[in-house]
C-alpha atoms as a PDB file:
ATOM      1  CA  UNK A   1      83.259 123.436 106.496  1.00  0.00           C
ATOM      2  CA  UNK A   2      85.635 121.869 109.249  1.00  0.00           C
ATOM      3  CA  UNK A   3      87.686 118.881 108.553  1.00  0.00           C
ATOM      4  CA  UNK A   4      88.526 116.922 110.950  1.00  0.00           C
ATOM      5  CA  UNK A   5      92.250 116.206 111.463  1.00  0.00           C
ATOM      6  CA  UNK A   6      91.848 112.401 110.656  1.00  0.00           C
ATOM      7  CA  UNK A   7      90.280 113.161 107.248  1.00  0.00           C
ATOM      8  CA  UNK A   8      93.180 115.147 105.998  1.00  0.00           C
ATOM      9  CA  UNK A   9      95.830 113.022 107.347  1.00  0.00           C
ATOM     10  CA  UNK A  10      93.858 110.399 104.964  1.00  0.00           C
ATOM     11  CA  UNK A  11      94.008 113.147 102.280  1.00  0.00           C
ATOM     12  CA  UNK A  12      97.400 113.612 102.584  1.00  0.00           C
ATOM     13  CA  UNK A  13      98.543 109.925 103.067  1.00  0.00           C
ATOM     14  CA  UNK A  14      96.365 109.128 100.150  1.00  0.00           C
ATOM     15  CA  UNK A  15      97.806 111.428  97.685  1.00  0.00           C
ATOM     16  CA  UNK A  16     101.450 110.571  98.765  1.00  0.00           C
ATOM     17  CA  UNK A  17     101.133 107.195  98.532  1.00  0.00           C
ATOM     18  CA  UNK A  18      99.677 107.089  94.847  1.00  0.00           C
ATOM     19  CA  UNK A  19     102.590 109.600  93.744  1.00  0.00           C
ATOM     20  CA  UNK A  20     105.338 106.880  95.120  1.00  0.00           C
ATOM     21  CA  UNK A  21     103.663 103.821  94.131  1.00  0.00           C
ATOM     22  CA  UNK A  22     101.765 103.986  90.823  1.00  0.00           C
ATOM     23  CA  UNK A  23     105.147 102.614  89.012  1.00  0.00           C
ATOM     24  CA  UNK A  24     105.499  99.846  92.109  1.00  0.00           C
ATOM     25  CA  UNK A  25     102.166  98.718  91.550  1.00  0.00           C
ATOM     26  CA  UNK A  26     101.716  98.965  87.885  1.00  0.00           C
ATOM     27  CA  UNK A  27     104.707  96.243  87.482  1.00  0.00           C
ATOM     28  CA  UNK A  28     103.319  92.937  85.439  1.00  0.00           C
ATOM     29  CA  UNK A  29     105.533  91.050  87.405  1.00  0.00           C
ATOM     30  CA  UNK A  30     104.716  92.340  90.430  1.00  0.00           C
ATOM     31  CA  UNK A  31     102.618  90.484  93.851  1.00  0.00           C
ATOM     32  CA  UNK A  32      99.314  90.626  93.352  1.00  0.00           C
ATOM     33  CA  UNK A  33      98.406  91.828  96.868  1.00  0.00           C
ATOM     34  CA  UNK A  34     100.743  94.964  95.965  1.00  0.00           C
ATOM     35  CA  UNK A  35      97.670  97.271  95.723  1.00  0.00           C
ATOM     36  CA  UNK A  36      96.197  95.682  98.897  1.00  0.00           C
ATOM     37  CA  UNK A  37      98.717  96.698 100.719  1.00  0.00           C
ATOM     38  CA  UNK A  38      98.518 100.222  99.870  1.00  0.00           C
ATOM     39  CA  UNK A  39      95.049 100.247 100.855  1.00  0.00           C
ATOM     40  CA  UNK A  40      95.639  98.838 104.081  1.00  0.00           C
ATOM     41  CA  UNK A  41      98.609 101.093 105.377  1.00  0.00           C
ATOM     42  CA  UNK A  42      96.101 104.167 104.330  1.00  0.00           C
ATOM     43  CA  UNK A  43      92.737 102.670 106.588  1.00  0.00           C
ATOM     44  CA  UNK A  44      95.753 101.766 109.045  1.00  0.00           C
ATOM     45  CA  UNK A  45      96.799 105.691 109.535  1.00  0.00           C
ATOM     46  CA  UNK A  46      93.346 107.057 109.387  1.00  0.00           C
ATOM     47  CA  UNK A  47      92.446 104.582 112.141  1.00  0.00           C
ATOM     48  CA  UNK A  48      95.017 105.625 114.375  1.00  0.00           C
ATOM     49  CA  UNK A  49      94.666 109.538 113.683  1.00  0.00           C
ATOM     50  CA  UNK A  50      90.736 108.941 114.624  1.00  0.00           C
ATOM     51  CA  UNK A  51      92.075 107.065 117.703  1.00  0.00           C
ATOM     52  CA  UNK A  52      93.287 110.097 118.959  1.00  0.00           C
ATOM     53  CA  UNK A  53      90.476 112.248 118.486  1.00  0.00           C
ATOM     54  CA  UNK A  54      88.266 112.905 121.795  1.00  0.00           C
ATOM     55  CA  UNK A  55      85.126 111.501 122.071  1.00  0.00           C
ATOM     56  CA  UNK A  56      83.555 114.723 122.956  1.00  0.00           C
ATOM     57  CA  UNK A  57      84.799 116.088 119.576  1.00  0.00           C
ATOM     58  CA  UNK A  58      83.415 113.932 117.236  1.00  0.00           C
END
């Protein structure tokens, strides 16, 4: 099974990002937009890894 480059940048990203920021996001006294933002830095990467793809390779 290939994976495309995009999808394990998003992989990767994914997993990093929970293992730095479950304690941010946890905090009670926290924003709550924390986890939002988390979510949109890892739809942000995977966009611009797919940007780069050819369109003869997807």
């Amino acid at each position: 099974m290939y994976i495309t480059r995009s999808t394990l940048l998003l992989l990767m990203f994914s997993y990093l990002l929970f293992l730095i920021s479950v304690d941010w996001v946890s905090q009670t006294d926290g924003a709550w937009y924390r986890p939002f933002i988390i979510g949109l830095l890892i739809i942000l990467i995977a966009a611009f890894c797919h940007r780069e793809q050819n369109s003869d390779d997807l």
